[in-house]
Protein backbone atom coordinates (compact mmCIF):
# COMPACT_ATOMS: atom_id res chain seq x y z
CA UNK A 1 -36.04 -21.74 -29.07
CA UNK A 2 -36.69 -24.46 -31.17
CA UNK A 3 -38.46 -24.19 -34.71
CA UNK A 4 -41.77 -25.23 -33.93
CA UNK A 5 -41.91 -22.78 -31.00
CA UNK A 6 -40.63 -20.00 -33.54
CA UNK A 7 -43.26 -20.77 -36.17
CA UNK A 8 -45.87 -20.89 -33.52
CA UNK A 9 -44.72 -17.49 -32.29
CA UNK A 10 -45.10 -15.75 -35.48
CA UNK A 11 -48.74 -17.41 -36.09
CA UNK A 12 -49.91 -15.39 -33.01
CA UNK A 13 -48.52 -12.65 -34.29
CA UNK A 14 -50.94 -9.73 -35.73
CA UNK A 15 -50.40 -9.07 -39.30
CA UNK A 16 -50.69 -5.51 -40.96
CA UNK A 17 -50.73 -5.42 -44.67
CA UNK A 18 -48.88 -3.22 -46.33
CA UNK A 19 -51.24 0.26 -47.92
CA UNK A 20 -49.14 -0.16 -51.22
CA UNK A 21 -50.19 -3.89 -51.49
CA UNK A 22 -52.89 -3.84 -53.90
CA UNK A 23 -55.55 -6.09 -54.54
CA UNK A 24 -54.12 -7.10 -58.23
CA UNK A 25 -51.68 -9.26 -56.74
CA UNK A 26 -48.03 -8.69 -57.10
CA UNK A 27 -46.03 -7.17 -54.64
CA UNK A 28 -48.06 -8.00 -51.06
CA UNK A 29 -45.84 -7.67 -48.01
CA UNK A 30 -47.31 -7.89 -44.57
CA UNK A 31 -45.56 -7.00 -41.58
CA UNK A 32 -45.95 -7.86 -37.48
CA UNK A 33 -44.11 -6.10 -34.71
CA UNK A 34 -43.24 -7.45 -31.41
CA UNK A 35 -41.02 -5.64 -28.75
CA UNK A 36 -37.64 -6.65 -29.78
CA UNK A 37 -38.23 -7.39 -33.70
CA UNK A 38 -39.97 -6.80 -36.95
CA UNK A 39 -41.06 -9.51 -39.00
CA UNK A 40 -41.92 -9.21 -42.57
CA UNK A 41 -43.81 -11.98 -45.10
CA UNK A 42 -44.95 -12.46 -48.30
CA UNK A 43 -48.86 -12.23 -47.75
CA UNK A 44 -49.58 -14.19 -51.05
CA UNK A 45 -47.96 -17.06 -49.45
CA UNK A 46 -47.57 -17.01 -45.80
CA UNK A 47 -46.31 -20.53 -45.24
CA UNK A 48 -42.67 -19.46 -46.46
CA UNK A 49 -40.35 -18.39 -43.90
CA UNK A 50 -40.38 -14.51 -43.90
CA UNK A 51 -37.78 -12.10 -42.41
CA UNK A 52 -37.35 -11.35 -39.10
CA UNK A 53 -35.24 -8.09 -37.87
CA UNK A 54 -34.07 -5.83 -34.72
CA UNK A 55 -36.39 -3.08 -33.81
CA UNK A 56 -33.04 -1.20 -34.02
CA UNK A 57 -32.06 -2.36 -37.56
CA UNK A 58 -35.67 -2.16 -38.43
CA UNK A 59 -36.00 2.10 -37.21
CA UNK A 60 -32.74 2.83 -39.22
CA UNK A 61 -33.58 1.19 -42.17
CA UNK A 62 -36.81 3.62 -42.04
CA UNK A 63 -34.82 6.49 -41.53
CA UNK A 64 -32.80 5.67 -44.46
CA UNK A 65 -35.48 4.95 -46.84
CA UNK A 66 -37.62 8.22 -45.77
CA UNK A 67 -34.59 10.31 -46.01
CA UNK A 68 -33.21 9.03 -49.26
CA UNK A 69 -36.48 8.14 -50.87
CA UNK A 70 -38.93 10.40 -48.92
């Protein structure tokens, strides 16, 4: 997959803002969900390259953070 094919992928992509974004600016994150990956962006500027991870990765760094922080 070529770069233009990625970026077009992750425009059709549906966005979910995160609830602890808040309308001050600051820390916005947004985050889209496909079948094999989670992809997570800066909402204030969403022309920069975000992060993309496994579903896998994705569900155990949940865990983690619900379990240590939770």
């Amino acid at each position: 997959m070529s770069l233009e094919e990625t970026a077009n992928s992750r425009n059709q992509l549906k966005w979910l803002k995160s609830s602890y974004s808040g309308g001050a600016g600051g820390e916005c994150l947004e985050v889209a969900t496909c079948l094999t990956a989670i992809h997570v962006r800066d909402s204030k500027d969403t022309a920069r390259p975000g992060l993309t991870v496994g579903a896998d990765a994705w569900a155990m760094f949940v865990r983690y953070t619900v379990h240590e922080f939770g």
